[in-house]
Protein backbone atom coordinates (compact mmCIF):
# COMPACT_ATOMS: atom_id res chain seq x y z
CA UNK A 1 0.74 -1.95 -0.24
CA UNK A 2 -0.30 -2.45 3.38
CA UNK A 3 1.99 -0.69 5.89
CA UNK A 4 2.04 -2.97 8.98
CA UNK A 5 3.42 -6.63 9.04
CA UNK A 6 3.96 -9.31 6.12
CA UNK A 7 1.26 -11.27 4.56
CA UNK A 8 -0.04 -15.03 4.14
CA UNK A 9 -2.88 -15.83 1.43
CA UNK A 10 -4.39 -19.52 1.03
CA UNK A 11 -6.08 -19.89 -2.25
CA UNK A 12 -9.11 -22.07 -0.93
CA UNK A 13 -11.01 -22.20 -4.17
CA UNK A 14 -10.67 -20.63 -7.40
CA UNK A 15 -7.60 -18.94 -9.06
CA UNK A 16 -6.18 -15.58 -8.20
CA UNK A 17 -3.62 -13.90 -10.48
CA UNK A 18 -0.92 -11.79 -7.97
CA UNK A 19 1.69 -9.01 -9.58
CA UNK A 20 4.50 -8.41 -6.97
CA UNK A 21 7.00 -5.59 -6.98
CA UNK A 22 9.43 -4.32 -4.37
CA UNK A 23 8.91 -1.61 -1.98
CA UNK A 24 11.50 0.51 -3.85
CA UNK A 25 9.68 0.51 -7.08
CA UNK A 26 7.80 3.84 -7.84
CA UNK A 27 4.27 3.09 -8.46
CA UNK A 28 3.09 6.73 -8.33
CA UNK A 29 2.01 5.99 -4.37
CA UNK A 30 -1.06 8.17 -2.85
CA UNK A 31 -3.36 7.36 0.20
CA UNK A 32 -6.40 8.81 -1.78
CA UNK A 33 -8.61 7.29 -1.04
CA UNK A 34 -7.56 6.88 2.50
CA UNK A 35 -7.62 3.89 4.28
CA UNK A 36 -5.86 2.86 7.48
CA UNK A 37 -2.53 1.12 6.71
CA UNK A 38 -3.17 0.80 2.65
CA UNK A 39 -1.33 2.55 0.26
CA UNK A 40 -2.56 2.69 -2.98
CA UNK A 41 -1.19 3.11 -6.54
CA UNK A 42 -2.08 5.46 -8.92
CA UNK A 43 -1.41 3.33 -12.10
CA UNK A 44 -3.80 1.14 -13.52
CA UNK A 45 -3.03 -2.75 -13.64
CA UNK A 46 -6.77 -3.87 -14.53
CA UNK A 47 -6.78 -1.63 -17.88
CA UNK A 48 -3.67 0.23 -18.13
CA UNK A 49 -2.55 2.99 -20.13
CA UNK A 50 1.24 1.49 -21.91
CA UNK A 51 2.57 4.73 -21.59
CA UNK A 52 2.37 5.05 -17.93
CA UNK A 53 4.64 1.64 -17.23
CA UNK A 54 7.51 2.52 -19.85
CA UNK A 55 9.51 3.48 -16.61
CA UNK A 56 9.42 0.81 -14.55
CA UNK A 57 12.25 -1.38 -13.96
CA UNK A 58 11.86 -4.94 -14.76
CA UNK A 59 10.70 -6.00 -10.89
CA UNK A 60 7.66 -7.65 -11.33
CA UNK A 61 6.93 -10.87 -9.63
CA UNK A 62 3.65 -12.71 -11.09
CA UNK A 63 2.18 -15.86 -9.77
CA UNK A 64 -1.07 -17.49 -10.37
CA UNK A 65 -2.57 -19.34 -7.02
CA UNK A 66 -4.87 -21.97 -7.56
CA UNK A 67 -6.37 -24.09 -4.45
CA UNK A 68 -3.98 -25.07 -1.77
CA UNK A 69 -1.44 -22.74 -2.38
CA UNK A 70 0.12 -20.22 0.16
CA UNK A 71 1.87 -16.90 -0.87
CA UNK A 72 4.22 -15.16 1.43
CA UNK A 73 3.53 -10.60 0.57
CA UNK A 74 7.06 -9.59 2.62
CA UNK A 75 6.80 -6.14 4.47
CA UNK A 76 5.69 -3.12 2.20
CA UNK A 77 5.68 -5.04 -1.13
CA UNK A 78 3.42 -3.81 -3.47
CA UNK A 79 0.14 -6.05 -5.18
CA UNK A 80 -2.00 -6.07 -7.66
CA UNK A 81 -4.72 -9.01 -7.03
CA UNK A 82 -7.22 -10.28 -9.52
CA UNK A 83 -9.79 -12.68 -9.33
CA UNK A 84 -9.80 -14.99 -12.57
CA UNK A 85 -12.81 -16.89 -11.65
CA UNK A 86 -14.95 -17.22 -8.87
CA UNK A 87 -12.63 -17.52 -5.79
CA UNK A 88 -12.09 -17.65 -1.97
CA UNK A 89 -8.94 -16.78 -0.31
CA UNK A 90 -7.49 -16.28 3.27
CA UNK A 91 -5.63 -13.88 3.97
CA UNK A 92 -3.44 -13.59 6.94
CA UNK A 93 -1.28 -10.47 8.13
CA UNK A 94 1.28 -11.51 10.93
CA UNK A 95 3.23 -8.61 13.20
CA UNK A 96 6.72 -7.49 11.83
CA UNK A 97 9.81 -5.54 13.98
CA UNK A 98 8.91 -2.21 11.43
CA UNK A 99 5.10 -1.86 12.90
CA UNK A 100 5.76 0.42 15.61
CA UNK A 101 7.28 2.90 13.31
CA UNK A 102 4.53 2.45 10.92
CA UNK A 103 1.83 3.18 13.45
CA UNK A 104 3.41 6.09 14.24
CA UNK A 105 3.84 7.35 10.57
CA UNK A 106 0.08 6.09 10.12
CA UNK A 107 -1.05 8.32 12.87
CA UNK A 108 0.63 11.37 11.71
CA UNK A 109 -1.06 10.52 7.88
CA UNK A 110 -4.64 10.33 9.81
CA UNK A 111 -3.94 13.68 11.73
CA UNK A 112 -2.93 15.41 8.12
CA UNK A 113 -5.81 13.83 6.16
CA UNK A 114 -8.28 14.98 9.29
CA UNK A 115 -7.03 17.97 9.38
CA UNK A 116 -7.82 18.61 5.37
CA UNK A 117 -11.00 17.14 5.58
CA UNK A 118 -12.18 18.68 8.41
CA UNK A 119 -12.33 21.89 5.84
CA UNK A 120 -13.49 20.14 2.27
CA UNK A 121 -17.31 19.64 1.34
CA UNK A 122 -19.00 16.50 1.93
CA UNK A 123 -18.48 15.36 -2.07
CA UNK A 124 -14.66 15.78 -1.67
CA UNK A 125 -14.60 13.81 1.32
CA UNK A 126 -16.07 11.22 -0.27
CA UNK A 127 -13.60 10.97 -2.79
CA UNK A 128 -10.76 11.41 -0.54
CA UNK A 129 -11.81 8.68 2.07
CA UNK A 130 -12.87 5.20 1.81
CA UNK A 131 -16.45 4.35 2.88
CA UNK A 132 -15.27 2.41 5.54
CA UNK A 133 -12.93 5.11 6.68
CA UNK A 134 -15.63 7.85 6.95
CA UNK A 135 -17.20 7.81 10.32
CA UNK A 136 -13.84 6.32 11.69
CA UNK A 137 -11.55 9.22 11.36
CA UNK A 138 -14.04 11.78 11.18
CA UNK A 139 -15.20 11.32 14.93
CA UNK A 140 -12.08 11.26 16.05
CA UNK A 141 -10.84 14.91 17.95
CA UNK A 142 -7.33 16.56 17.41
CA UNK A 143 -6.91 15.30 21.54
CA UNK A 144 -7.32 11.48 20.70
CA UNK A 145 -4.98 11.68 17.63
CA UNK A 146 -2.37 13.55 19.61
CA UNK A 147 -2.50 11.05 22.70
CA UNK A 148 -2.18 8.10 19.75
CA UNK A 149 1.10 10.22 17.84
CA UNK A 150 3.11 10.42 21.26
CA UNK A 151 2.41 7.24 22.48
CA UNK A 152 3.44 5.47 19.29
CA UNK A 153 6.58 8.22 19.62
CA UNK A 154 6.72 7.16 22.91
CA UNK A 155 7.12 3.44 21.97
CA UNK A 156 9.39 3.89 19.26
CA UNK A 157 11.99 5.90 21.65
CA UNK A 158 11.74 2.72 24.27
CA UNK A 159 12.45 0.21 21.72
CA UNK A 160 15.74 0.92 19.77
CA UNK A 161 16.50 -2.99 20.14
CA UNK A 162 13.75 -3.53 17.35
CA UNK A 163 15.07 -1.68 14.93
CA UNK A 164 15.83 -3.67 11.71
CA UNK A 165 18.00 -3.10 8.76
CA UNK A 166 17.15 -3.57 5.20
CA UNK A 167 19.65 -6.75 5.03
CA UNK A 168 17.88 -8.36 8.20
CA UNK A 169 14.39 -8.06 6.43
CA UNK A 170 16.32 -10.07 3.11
CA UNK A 171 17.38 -12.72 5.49
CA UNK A 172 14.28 -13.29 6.76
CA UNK A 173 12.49 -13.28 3.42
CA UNK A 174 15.11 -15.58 1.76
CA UNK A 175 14.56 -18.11 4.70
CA UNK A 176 10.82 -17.99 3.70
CA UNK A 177 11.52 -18.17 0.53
CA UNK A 178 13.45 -21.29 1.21
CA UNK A 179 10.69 -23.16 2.72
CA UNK A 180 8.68 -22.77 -0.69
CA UNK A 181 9.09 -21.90 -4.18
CA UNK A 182 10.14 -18.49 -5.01
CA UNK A 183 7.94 -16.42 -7.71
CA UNK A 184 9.81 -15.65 -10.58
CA UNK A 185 10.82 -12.16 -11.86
CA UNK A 186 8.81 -11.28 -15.28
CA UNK A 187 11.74 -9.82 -18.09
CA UNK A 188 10.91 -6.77 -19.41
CA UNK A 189 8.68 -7.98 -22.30
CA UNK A 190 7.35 -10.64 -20.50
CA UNK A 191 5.65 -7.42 -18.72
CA UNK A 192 4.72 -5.70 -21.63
CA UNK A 193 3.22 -8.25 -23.14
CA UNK A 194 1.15 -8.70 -19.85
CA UNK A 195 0.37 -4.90 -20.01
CA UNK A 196 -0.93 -5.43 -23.44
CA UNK A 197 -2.78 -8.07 -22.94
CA UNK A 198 -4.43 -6.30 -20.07
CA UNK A 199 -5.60 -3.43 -22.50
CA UNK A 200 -6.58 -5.60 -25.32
CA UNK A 201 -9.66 -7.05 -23.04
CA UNK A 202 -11.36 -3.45 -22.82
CA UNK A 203 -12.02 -1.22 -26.10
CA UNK A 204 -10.53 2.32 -25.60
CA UNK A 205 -13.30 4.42 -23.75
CA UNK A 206 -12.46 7.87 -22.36
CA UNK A 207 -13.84 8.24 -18.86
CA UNK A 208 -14.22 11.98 -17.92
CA UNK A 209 -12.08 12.64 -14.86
CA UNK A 210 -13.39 13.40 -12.01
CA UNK A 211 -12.40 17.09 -11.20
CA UNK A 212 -14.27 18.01 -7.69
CA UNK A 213 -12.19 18.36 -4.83
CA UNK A 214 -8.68 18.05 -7.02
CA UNK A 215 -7.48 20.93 -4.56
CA UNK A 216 -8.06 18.74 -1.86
CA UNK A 217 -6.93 15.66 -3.15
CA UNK A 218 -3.64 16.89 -4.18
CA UNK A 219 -2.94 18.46 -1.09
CA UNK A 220 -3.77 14.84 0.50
CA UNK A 221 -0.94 13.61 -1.68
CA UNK A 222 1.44 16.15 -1.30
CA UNK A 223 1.41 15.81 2.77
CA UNK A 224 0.70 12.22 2.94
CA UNK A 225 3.61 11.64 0.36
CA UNK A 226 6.04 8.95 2.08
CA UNK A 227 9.12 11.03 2.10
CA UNK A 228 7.27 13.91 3.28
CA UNK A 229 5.50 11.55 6.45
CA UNK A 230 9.24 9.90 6.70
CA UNK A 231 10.85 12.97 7.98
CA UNK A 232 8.03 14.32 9.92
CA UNK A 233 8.82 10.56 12.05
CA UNK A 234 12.02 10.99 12.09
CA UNK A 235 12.19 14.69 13.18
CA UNK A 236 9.20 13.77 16.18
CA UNK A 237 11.59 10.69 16.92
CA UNK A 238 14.81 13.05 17.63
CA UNK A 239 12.82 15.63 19.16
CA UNK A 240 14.04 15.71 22.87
């Protein structure tokens, strides 16, 4: 899921399969390992267990691009993107009415996954931070991430005109949907079926799990957990 904006892929060459679900849907969210603006899900789509996707509803959107076609991500909805073949893509993210909100909420995520860290070994940092992510936030001092948390604060109290409801986003999705095609919903054993044939490509290998740093990690979670990050923006937001 990426947090700012909506998204446009080309498929230039090659065929990509996409799965599509709402932001709603519970995918067991974490940003472990962190990067800026992704959110990741804990539940496997490459080789999943069956188990773990008995409780989701039947949301899924799947869609197969092949070269020429353009896909339109709206705000927040999840992905899962595979290649199935060699293939290019461009991929386009274009500014939405929610990102000031979401760079605040991003800020305070970086400030709490600093903060842990800043007091983990250099092996658990590794697994709680993406590569790219590393030097990034790590450099970073608790001055500069204050100075970014109240000026995003200080832009979301100015601009009270750009707040959007959840029926204004539909509009504007249906309208893109209306220029297109719009991907259809998978039925519930349409999904299954997917799920199993997903698991029938891999023989059943137990991979040990990887237990350094689980301390860490789940305290990542529990802090960076959107309901928890919600409030925190909405109590800095009404804080006179």
């Amino acid at each position: 899921m990426d947090c700012y904006g909506f998204n446009l892929i080309h498929q230039i060459y090659g065929k990509k399969m996409w799965l599509l679900f709402p932001p709603e849907e519970n995918l067991m969210p974490t940003r472990v390992p962190y990067e800026e603006s992704s959110v990741y899900s804990r539940l496997n789509f490459f080789s999943p267990k069956i188990e773990n996707f008995k409780g989701l509803s039947s949301k899924c959107r799947k869609v197969e691009l092949s070269p020429g076609d353009v896909l339109f991500v709206p705000h927040k909805w999840w992905h899962f993107v595979e290649n199935l073949n060699t293939s290019i893509a461009i991929n386009v993210w274009l500014p939405s009415v929610h990102d000031d909100k979401e760079r605040l909420k991003e800020s305070i995520v970086q400030y709490t996954v600093k903060q842990i860290t800043d007091l983990s070994t250099e092996k658990t940092k590794k697994i709680i931070l993406n590569p790219n992510m590393d030097k990034l936030l790590l450099k970073n001092d608790v001055t500069q991430f204050f100075n970014t948390i109240n000026t995003c604060k200080r832009i979301c109290k100015r601009s009270p005109h750009k707040k959007q409801t959840n029926e204004d986003s539909s509009i504007f999705n249906t309208k893109i949907v209306d220029l297109g095609i719009e991907v259809p919903v998978l039925s519930r054993d349409e999904f299954m079926k997917l799920m199993n044939q997903q698991i029938s490509r891999f023989g059943e290998k137990k991979v040990p799990e990887e237990t350094h740093g689980d301390d860490f990690v789940k305290l990542v979670r529990a802090f960076t957990n959107p309901e928890v990050i919600n409030l925190i923006t909405h109590n800095l937001i009404s804080d006179q």
